[in-house]
PDB file of N, CA and C in Angstrom:
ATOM      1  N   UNK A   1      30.162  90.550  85.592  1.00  0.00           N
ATOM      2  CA  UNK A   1      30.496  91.862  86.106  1.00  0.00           C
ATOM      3  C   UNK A   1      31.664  91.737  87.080  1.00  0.00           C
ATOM      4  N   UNK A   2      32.769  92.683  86.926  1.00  0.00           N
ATOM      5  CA  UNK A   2      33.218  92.935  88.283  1.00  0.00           C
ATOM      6  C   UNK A   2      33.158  93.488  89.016  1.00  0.00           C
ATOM      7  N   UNK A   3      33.673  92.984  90.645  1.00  0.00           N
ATOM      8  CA  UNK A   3      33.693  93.327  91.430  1.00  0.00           C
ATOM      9  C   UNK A   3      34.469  95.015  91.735  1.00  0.00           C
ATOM     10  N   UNK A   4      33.854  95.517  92.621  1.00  0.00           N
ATOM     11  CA  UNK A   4      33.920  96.734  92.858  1.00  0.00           C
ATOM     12  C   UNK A   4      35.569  96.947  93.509  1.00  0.00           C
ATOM     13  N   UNK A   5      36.307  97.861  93.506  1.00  0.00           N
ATOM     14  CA  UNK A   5      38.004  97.873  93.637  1.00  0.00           C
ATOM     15  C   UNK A   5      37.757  98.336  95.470  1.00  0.00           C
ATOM     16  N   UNK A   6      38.757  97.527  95.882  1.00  0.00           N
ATOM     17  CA  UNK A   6      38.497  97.934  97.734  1.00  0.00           C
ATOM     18  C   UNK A   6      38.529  99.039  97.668  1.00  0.00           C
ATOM     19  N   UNK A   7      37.800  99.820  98.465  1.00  0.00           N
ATOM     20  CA  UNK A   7      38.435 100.952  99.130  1.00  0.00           C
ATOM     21  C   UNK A   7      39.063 100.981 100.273  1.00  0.00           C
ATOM     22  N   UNK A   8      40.269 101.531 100.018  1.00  0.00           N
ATOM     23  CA  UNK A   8      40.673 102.364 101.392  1.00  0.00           C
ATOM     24  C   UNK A   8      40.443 103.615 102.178  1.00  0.00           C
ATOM     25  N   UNK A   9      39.839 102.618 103.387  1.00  0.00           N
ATOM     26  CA  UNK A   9      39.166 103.509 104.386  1.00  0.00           C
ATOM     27  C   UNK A   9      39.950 104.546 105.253  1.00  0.00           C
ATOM     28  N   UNK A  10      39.933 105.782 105.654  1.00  0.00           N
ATOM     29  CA  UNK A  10      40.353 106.255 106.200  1.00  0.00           C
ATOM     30  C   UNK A  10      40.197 106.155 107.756  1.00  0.00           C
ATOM     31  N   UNK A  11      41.509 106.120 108.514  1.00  0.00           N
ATOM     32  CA  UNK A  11      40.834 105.855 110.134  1.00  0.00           C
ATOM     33  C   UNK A  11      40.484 107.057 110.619  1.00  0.00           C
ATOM     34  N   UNK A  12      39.698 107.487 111.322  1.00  0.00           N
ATOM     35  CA  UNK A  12      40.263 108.493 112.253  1.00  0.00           C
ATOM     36  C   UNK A  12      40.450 108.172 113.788  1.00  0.00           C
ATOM     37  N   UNK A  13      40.898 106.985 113.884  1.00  0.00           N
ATOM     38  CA  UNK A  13      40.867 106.633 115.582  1.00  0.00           C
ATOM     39  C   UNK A  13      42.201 106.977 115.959  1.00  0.00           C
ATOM     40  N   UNK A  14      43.058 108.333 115.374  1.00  0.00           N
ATOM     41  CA  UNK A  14      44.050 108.537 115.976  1.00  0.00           C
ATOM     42  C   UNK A  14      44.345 108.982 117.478  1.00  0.00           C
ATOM     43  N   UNK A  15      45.259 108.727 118.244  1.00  0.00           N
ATOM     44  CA  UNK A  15      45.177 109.433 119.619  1.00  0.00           C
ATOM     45  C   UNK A  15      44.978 110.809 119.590  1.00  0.00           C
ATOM     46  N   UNK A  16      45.941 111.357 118.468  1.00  0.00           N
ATOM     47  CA  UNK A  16      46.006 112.751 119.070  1.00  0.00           C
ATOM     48  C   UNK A  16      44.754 113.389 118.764  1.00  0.00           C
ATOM     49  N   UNK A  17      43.541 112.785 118.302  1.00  0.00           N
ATOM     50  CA  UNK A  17      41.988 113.601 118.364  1.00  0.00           C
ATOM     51  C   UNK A  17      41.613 113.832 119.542  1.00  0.00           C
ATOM     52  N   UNK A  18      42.183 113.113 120.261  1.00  0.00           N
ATOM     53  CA  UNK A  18      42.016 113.299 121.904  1.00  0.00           C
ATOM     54  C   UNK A  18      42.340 114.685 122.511  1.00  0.00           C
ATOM     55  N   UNK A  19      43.042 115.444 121.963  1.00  0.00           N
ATOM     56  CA  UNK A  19      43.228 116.759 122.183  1.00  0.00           C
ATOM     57  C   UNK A  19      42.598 117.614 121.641  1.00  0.00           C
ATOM     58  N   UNK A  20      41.110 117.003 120.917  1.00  0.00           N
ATOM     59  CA  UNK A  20      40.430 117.836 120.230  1.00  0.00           C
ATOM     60  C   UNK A  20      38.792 118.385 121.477  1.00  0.00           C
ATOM     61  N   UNK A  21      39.554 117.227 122.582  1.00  0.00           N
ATOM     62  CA  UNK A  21      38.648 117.786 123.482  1.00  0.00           C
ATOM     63  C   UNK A  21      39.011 118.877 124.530  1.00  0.00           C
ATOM     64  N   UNK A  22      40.296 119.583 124.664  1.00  0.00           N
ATOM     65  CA  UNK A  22      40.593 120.414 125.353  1.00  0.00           C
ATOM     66  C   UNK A  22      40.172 121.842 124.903  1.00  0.00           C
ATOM     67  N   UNK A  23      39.631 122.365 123.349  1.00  0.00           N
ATOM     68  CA  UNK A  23      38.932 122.974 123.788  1.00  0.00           C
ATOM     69  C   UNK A  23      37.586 123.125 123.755  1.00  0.00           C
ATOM     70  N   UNK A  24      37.016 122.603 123.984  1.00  0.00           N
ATOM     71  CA  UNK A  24      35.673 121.899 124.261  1.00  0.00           C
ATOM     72  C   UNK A  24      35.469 121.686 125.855  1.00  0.00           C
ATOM     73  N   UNK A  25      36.427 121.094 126.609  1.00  0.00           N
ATOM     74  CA  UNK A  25      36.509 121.328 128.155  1.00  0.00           C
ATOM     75  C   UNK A  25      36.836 122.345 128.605  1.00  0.00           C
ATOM     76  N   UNK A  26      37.929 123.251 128.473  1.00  0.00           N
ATOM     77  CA  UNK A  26      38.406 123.740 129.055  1.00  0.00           C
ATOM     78  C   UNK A  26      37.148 125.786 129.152  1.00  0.00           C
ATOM     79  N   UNK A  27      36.884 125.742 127.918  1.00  0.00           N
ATOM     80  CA  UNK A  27      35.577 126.868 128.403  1.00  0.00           C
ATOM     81  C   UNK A  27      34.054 126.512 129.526  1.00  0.00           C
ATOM     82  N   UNK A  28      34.634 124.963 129.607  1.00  0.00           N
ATOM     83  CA  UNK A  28      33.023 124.871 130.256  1.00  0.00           C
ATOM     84  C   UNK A  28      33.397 124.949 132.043  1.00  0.00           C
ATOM     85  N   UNK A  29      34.480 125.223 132.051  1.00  0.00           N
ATOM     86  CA  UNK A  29      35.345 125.246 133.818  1.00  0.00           C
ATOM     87  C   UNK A  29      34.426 126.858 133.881  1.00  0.00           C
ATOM     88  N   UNK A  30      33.841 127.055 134.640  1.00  0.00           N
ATOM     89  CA  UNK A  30      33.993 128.950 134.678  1.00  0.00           C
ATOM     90  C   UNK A  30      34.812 129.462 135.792  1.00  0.00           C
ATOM     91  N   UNK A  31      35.000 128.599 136.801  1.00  0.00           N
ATOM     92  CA  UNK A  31      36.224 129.090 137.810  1.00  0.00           C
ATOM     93  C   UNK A  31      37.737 129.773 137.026  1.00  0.00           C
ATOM     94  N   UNK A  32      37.573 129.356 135.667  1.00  0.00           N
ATOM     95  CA  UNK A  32      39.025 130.288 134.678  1.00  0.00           C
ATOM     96  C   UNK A  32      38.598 131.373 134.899  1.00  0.00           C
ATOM     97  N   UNK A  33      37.163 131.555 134.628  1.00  0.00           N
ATOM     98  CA  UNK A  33      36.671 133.041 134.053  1.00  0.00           C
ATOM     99  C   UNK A  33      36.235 134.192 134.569  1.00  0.00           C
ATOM    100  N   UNK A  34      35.503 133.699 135.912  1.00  0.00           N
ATOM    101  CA  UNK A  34      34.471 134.268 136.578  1.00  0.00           C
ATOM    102  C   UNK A  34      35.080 135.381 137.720  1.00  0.00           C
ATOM    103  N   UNK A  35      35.643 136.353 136.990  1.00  0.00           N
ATOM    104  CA  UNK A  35      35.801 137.488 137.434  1.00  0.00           C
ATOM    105  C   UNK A  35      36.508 138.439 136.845  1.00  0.00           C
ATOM    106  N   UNK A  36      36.706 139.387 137.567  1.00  0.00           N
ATOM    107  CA  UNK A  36      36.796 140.762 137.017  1.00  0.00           C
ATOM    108  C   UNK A  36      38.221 141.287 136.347  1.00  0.00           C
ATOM    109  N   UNK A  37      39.035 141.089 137.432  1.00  0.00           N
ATOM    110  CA  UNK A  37      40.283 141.706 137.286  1.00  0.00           C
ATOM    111  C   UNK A  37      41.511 140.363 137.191  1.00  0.00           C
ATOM    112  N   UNK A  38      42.455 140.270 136.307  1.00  0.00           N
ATOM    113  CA  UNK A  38      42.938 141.708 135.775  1.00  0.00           C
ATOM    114  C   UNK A  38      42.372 142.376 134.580  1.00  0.00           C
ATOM    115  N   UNK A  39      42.564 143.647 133.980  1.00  0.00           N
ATOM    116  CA  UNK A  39      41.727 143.631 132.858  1.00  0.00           C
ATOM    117  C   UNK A  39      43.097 144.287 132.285  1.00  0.00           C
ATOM    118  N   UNK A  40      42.661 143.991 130.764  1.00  0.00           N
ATOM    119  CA  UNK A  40      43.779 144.150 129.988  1.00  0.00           C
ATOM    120  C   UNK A  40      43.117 144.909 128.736  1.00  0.00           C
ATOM    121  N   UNK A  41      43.637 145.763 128.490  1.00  0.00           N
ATOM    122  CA  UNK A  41      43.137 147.159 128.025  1.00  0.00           C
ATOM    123  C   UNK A  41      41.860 147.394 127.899  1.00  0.00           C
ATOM    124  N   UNK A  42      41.720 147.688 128.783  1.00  0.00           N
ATOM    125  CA  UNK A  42      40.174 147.812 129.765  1.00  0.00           C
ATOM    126  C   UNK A  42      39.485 146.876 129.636  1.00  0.00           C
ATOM    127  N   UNK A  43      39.237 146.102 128.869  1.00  0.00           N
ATOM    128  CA  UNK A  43      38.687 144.638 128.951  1.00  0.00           C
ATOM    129  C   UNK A  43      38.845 143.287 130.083  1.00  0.00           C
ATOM    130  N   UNK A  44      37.467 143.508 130.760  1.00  0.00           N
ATOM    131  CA  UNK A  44      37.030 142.394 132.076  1.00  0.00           C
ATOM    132  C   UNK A  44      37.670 141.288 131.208  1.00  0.00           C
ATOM    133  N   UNK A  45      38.370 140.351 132.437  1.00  0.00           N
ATOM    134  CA  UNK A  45      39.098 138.817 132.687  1.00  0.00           C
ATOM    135  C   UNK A  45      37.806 138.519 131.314  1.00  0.00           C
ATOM    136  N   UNK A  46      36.751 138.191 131.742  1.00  0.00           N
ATOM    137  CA  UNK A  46      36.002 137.530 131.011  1.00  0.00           C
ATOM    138  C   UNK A  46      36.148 137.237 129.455  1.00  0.00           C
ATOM    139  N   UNK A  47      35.915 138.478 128.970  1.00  0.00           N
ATOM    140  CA  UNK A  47      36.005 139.007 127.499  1.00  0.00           C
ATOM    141  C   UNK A  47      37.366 138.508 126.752  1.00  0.00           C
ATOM    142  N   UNK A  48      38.398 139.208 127.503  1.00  0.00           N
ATOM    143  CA  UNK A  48      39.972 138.195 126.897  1.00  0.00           C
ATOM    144  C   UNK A  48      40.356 137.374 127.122  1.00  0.00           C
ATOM    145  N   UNK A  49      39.824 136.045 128.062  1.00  0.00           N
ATOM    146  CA  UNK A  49      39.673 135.157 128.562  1.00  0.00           C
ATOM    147  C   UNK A  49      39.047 134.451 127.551  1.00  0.00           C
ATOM    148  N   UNK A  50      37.514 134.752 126.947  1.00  0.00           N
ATOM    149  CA  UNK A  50      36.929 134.289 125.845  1.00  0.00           C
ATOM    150  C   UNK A  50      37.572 133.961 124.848  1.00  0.00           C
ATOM    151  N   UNK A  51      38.085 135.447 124.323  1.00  0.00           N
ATOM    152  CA  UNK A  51      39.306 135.398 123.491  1.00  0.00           C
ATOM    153  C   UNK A  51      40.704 133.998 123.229  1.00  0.00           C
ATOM    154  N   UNK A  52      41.098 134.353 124.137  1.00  0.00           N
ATOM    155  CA  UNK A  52      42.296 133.211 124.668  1.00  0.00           C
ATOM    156  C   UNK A  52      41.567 131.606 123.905  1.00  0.00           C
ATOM    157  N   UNK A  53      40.345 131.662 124.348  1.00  0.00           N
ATOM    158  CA  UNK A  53      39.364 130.410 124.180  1.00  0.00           C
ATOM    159  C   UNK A  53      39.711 130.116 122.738  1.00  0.00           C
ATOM    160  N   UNK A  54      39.492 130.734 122.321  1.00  0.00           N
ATOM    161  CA  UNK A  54      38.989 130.689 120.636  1.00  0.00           C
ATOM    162  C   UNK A  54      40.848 130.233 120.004  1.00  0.00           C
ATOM    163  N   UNK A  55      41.108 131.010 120.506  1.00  0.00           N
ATOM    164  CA  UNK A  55      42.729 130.914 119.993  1.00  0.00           C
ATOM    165  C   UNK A  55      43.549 129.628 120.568  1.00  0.00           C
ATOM    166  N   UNK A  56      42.869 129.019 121.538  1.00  0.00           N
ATOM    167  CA  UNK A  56      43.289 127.934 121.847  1.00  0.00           C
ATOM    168  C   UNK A  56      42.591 126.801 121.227  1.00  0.00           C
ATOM    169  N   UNK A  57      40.963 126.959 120.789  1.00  0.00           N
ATOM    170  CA  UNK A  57      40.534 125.964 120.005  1.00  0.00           C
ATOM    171  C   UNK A  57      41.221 126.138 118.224  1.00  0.00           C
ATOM    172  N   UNK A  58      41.710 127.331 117.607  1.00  0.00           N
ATOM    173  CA  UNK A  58      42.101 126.916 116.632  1.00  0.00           C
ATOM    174  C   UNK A  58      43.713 126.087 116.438  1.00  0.00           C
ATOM    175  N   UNK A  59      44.224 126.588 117.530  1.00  0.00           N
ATOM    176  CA  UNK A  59      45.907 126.117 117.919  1.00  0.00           C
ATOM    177  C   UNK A  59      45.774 124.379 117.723  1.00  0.00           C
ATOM    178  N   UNK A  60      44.545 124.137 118.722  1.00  0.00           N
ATOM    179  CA  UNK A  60      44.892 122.481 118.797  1.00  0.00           C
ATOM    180  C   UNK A  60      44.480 122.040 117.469  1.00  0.00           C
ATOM    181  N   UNK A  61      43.145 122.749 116.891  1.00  0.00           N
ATOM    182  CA  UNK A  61      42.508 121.828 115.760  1.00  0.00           C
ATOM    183  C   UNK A  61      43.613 121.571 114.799  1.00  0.00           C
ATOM    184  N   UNK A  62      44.074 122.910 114.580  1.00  0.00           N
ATOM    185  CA  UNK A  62      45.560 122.896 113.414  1.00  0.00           C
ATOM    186  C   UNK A  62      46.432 121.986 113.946  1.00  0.00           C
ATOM    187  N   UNK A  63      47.002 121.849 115.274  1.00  0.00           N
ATOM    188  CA  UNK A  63      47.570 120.854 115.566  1.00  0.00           C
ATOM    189  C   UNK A  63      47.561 119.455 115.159  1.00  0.00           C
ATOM    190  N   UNK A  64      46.317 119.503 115.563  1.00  0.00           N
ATOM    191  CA  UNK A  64      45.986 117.859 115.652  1.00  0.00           C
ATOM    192  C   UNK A  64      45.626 117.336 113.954  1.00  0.00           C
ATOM    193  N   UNK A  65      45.165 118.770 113.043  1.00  0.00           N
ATOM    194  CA  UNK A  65      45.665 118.493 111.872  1.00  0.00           C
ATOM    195  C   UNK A  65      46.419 117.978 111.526  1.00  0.00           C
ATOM    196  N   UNK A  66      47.581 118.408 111.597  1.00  0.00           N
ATOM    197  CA  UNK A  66      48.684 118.651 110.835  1.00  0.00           C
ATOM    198  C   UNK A  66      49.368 117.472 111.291  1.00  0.00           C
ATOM    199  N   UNK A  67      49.271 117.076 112.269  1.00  0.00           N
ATOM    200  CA  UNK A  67      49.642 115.901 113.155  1.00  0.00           C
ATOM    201  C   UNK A  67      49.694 114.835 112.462  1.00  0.00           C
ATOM    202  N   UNK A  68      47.686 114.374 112.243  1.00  0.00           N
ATOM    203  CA  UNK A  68      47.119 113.106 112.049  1.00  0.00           C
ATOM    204  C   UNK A  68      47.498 113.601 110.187  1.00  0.00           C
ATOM    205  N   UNK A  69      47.470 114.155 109.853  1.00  0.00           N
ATOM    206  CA  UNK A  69      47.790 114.597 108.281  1.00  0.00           C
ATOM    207  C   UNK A  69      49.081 114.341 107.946  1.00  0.00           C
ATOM    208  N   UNK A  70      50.050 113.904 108.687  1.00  0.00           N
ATOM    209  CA  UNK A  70      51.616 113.680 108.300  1.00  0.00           C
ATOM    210  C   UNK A  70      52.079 112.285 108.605  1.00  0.00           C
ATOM    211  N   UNK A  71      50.623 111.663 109.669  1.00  0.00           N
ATOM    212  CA  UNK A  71      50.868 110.611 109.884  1.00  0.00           C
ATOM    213  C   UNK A  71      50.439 110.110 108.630  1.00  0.00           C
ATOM    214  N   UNK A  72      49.085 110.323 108.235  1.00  0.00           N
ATOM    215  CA  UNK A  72      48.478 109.516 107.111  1.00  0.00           C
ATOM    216  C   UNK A  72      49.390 109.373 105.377  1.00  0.00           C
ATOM    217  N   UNK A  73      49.812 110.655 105.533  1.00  0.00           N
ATOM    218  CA  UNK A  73      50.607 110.265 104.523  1.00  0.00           C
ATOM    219  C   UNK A  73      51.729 109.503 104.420  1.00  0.00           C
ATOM    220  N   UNK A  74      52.230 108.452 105.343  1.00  0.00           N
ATOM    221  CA  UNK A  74      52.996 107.570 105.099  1.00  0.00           C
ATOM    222  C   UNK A  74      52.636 105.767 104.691  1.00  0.00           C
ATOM    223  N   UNK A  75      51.690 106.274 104.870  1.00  0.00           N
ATOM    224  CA  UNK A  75      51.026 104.650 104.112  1.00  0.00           C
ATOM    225  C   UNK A  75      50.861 104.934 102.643  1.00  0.00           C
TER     226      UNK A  75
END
């Protein structure tokens, strides 16, 4: 019988995953959040603040996509 063909492993120990923890930290601060004003079309700091959150966790993930995804394709 033969032996089975190597595989090539994929890494993911790239650096830039490291920025996959900013947003993951950065909602758990509540001193960003924890109050009222300014409000922006009538919506409390809080609520578009939340907002902001979300839009900053998809910014980096795509980032750090697209990143580690342009690296890999050069091997």
């Amino acid at each position: 019988m033969s032996t089975s063909p190597e595989r090539t492993r994929k890494s993911d120990l790239s650096p830039w995953n490291w920025l996959l923890l900013l947003p993951i930290a950065v909602p758990l601060m509540p001193f960003l959040f924890n109050f009222d004003e300014p409000r922006l079309l009538g919506f409390p700091a809080f609520y578009w603040i939340q907002l902001a959150f979300i839009i900053l966790g998809v910014t980096t993930t795509t980032f750090v996509y697209r990143i580690t995804k342009a690296k890999g394709d050069d091997k």
